[in-house]
C-alpha atoms as a PDB file:
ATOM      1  CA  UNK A   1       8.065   6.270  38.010  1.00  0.00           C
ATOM      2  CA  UNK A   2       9.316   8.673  40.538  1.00  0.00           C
ATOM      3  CA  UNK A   3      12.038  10.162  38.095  1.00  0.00           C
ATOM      4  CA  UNK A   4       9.511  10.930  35.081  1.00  0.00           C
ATOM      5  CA  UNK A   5       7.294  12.336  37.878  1.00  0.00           C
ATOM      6  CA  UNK A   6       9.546  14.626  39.088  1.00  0.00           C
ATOM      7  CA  UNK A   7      10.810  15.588  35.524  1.00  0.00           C
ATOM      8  CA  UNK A   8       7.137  16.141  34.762  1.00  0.00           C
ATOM      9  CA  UNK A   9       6.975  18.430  37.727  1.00  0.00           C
ATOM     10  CA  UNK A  10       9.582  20.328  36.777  1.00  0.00           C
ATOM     11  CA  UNK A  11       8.529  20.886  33.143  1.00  0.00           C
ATOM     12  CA  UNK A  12       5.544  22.314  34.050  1.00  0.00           C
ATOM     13  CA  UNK A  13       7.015  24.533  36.880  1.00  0.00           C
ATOM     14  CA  UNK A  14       9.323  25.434  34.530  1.00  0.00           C
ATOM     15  CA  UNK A  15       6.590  26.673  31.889  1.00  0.00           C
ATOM     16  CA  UNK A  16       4.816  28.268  34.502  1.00  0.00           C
ATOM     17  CA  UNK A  17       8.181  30.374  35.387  1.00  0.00           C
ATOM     18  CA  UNK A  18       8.951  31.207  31.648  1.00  0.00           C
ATOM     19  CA  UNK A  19       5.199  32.240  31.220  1.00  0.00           C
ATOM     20  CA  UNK A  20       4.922  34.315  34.028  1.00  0.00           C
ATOM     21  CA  UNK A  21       8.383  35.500  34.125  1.00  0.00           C
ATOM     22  CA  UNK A  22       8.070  36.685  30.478  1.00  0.00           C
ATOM     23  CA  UNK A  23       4.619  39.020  31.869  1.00  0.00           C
ATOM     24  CA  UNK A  24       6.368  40.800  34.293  1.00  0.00           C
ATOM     25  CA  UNK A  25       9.433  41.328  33.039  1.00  0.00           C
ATOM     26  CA  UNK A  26      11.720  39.212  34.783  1.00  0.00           C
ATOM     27  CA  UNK A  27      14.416  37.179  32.378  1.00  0.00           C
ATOM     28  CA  UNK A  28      11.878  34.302  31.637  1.00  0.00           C
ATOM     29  CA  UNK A  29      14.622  32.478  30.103  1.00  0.00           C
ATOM     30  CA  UNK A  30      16.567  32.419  33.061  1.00  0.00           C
ATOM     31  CA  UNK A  31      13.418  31.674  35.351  1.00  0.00           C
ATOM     32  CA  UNK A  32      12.305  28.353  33.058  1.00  0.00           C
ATOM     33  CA  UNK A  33      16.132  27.133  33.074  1.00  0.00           C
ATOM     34  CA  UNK A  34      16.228  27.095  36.949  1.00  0.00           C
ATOM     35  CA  UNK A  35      12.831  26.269  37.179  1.00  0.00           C
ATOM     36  CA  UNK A  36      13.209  23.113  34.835  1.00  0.00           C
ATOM     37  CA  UNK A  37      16.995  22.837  36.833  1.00  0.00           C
ATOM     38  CA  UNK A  38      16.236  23.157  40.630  1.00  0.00           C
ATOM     39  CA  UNK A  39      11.739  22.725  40.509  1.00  0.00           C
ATOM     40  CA  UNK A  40      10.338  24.069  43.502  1.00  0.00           C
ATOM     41  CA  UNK A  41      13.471  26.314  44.759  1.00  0.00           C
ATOM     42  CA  UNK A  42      13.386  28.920  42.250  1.00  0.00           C
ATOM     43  CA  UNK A  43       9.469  28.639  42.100  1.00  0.00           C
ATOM     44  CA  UNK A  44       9.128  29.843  45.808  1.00  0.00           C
ATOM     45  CA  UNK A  45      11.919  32.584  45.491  1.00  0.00           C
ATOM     46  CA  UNK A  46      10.274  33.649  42.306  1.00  0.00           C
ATOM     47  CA  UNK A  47       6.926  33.834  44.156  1.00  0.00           C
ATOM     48  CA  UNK A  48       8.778  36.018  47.059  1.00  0.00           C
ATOM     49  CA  UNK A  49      10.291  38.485  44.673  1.00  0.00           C
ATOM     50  CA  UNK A  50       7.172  39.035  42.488  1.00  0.00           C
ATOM     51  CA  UNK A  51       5.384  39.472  45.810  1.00  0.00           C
ATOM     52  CA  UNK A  52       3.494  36.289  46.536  1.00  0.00           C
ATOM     53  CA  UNK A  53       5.670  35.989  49.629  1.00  0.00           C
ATOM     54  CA  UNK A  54       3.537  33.803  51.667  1.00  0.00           C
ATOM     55  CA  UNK A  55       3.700  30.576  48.884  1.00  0.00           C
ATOM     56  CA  UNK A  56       6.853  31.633  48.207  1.00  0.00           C
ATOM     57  CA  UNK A  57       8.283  31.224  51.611  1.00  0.00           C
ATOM     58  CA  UNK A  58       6.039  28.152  51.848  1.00  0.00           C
ATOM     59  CA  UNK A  59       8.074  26.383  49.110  1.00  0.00           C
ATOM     60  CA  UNK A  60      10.987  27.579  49.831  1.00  0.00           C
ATOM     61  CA  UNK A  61      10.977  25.703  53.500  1.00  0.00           C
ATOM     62  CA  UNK A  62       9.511  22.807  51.719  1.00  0.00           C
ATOM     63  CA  UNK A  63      12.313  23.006  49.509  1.00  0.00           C
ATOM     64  CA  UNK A  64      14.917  22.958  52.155  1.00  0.00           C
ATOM     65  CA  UNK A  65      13.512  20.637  54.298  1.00  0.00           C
ATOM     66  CA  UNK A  66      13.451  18.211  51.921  1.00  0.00           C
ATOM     67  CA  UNK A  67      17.051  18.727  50.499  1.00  0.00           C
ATOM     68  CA  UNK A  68      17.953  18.503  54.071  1.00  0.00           C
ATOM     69  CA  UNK A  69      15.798  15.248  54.689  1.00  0.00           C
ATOM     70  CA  UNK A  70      17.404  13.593  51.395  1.00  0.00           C
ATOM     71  CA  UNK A  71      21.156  14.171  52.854  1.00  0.00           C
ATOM     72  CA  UNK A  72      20.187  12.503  55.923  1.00  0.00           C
ATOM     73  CA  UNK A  73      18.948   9.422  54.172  1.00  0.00           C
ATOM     74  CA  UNK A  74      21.642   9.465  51.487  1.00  0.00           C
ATOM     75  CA  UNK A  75      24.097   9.922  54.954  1.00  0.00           C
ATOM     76  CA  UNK A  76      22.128   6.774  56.937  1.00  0.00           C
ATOM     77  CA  UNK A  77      22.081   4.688  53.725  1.00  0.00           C
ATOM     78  CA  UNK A  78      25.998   5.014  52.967  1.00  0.00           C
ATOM     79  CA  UNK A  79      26.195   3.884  56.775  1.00  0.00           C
ATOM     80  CA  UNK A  80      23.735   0.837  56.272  1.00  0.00           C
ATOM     81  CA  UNK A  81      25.547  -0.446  53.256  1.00  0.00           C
ATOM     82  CA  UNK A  82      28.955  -0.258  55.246  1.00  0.00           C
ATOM     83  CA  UNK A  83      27.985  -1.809  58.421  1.00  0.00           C
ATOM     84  CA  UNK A  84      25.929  -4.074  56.910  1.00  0.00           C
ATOM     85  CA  UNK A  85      29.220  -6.165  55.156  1.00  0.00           C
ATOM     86  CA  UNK A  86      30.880  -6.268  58.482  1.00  0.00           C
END
């Protein structure tokens, strides 16, 4: 469920970068690949650049905090699964 949310999410961020990429000017090709890559990354830096900086920098924390959050659970899991034999 979570997976085909998350790919759903980043289909339609990745439209929305492609779309709005292709108004302005600004490689939409390249914006829907990352977009449909990395999801909400690109989307905030591409909201900073085209000068919607306070979303932008908004998503991008979001963005960090959680690849920082899923480290430290991916970190304390490995630990739990090799204490736990012992």
């Amino acid at each position: 469920m979570e997976l085909s949310f998350g790919l759903i999410l980043n289909i339609i961020i990745a439209i929305y970068l492609f779309v709005d990429a292709k108004k302005r000017d600004r490689s939409p090709i390249l914006w829907g690949i990352l977009g449909l890559l990395f999801g909400l990354l690109p989307l905030g830096i591409y909201l900073i650049i085209t000068g919607r900086k306070l979303w932008g920098w908004i998503l991008v924390i979001i963005s960090i905090l959680y690849f920082i959050f899923a480290v430290i659970a991916g970190i304390f899991g490995i630990l739990f699964s090799l204490f736990q034999g012992q």
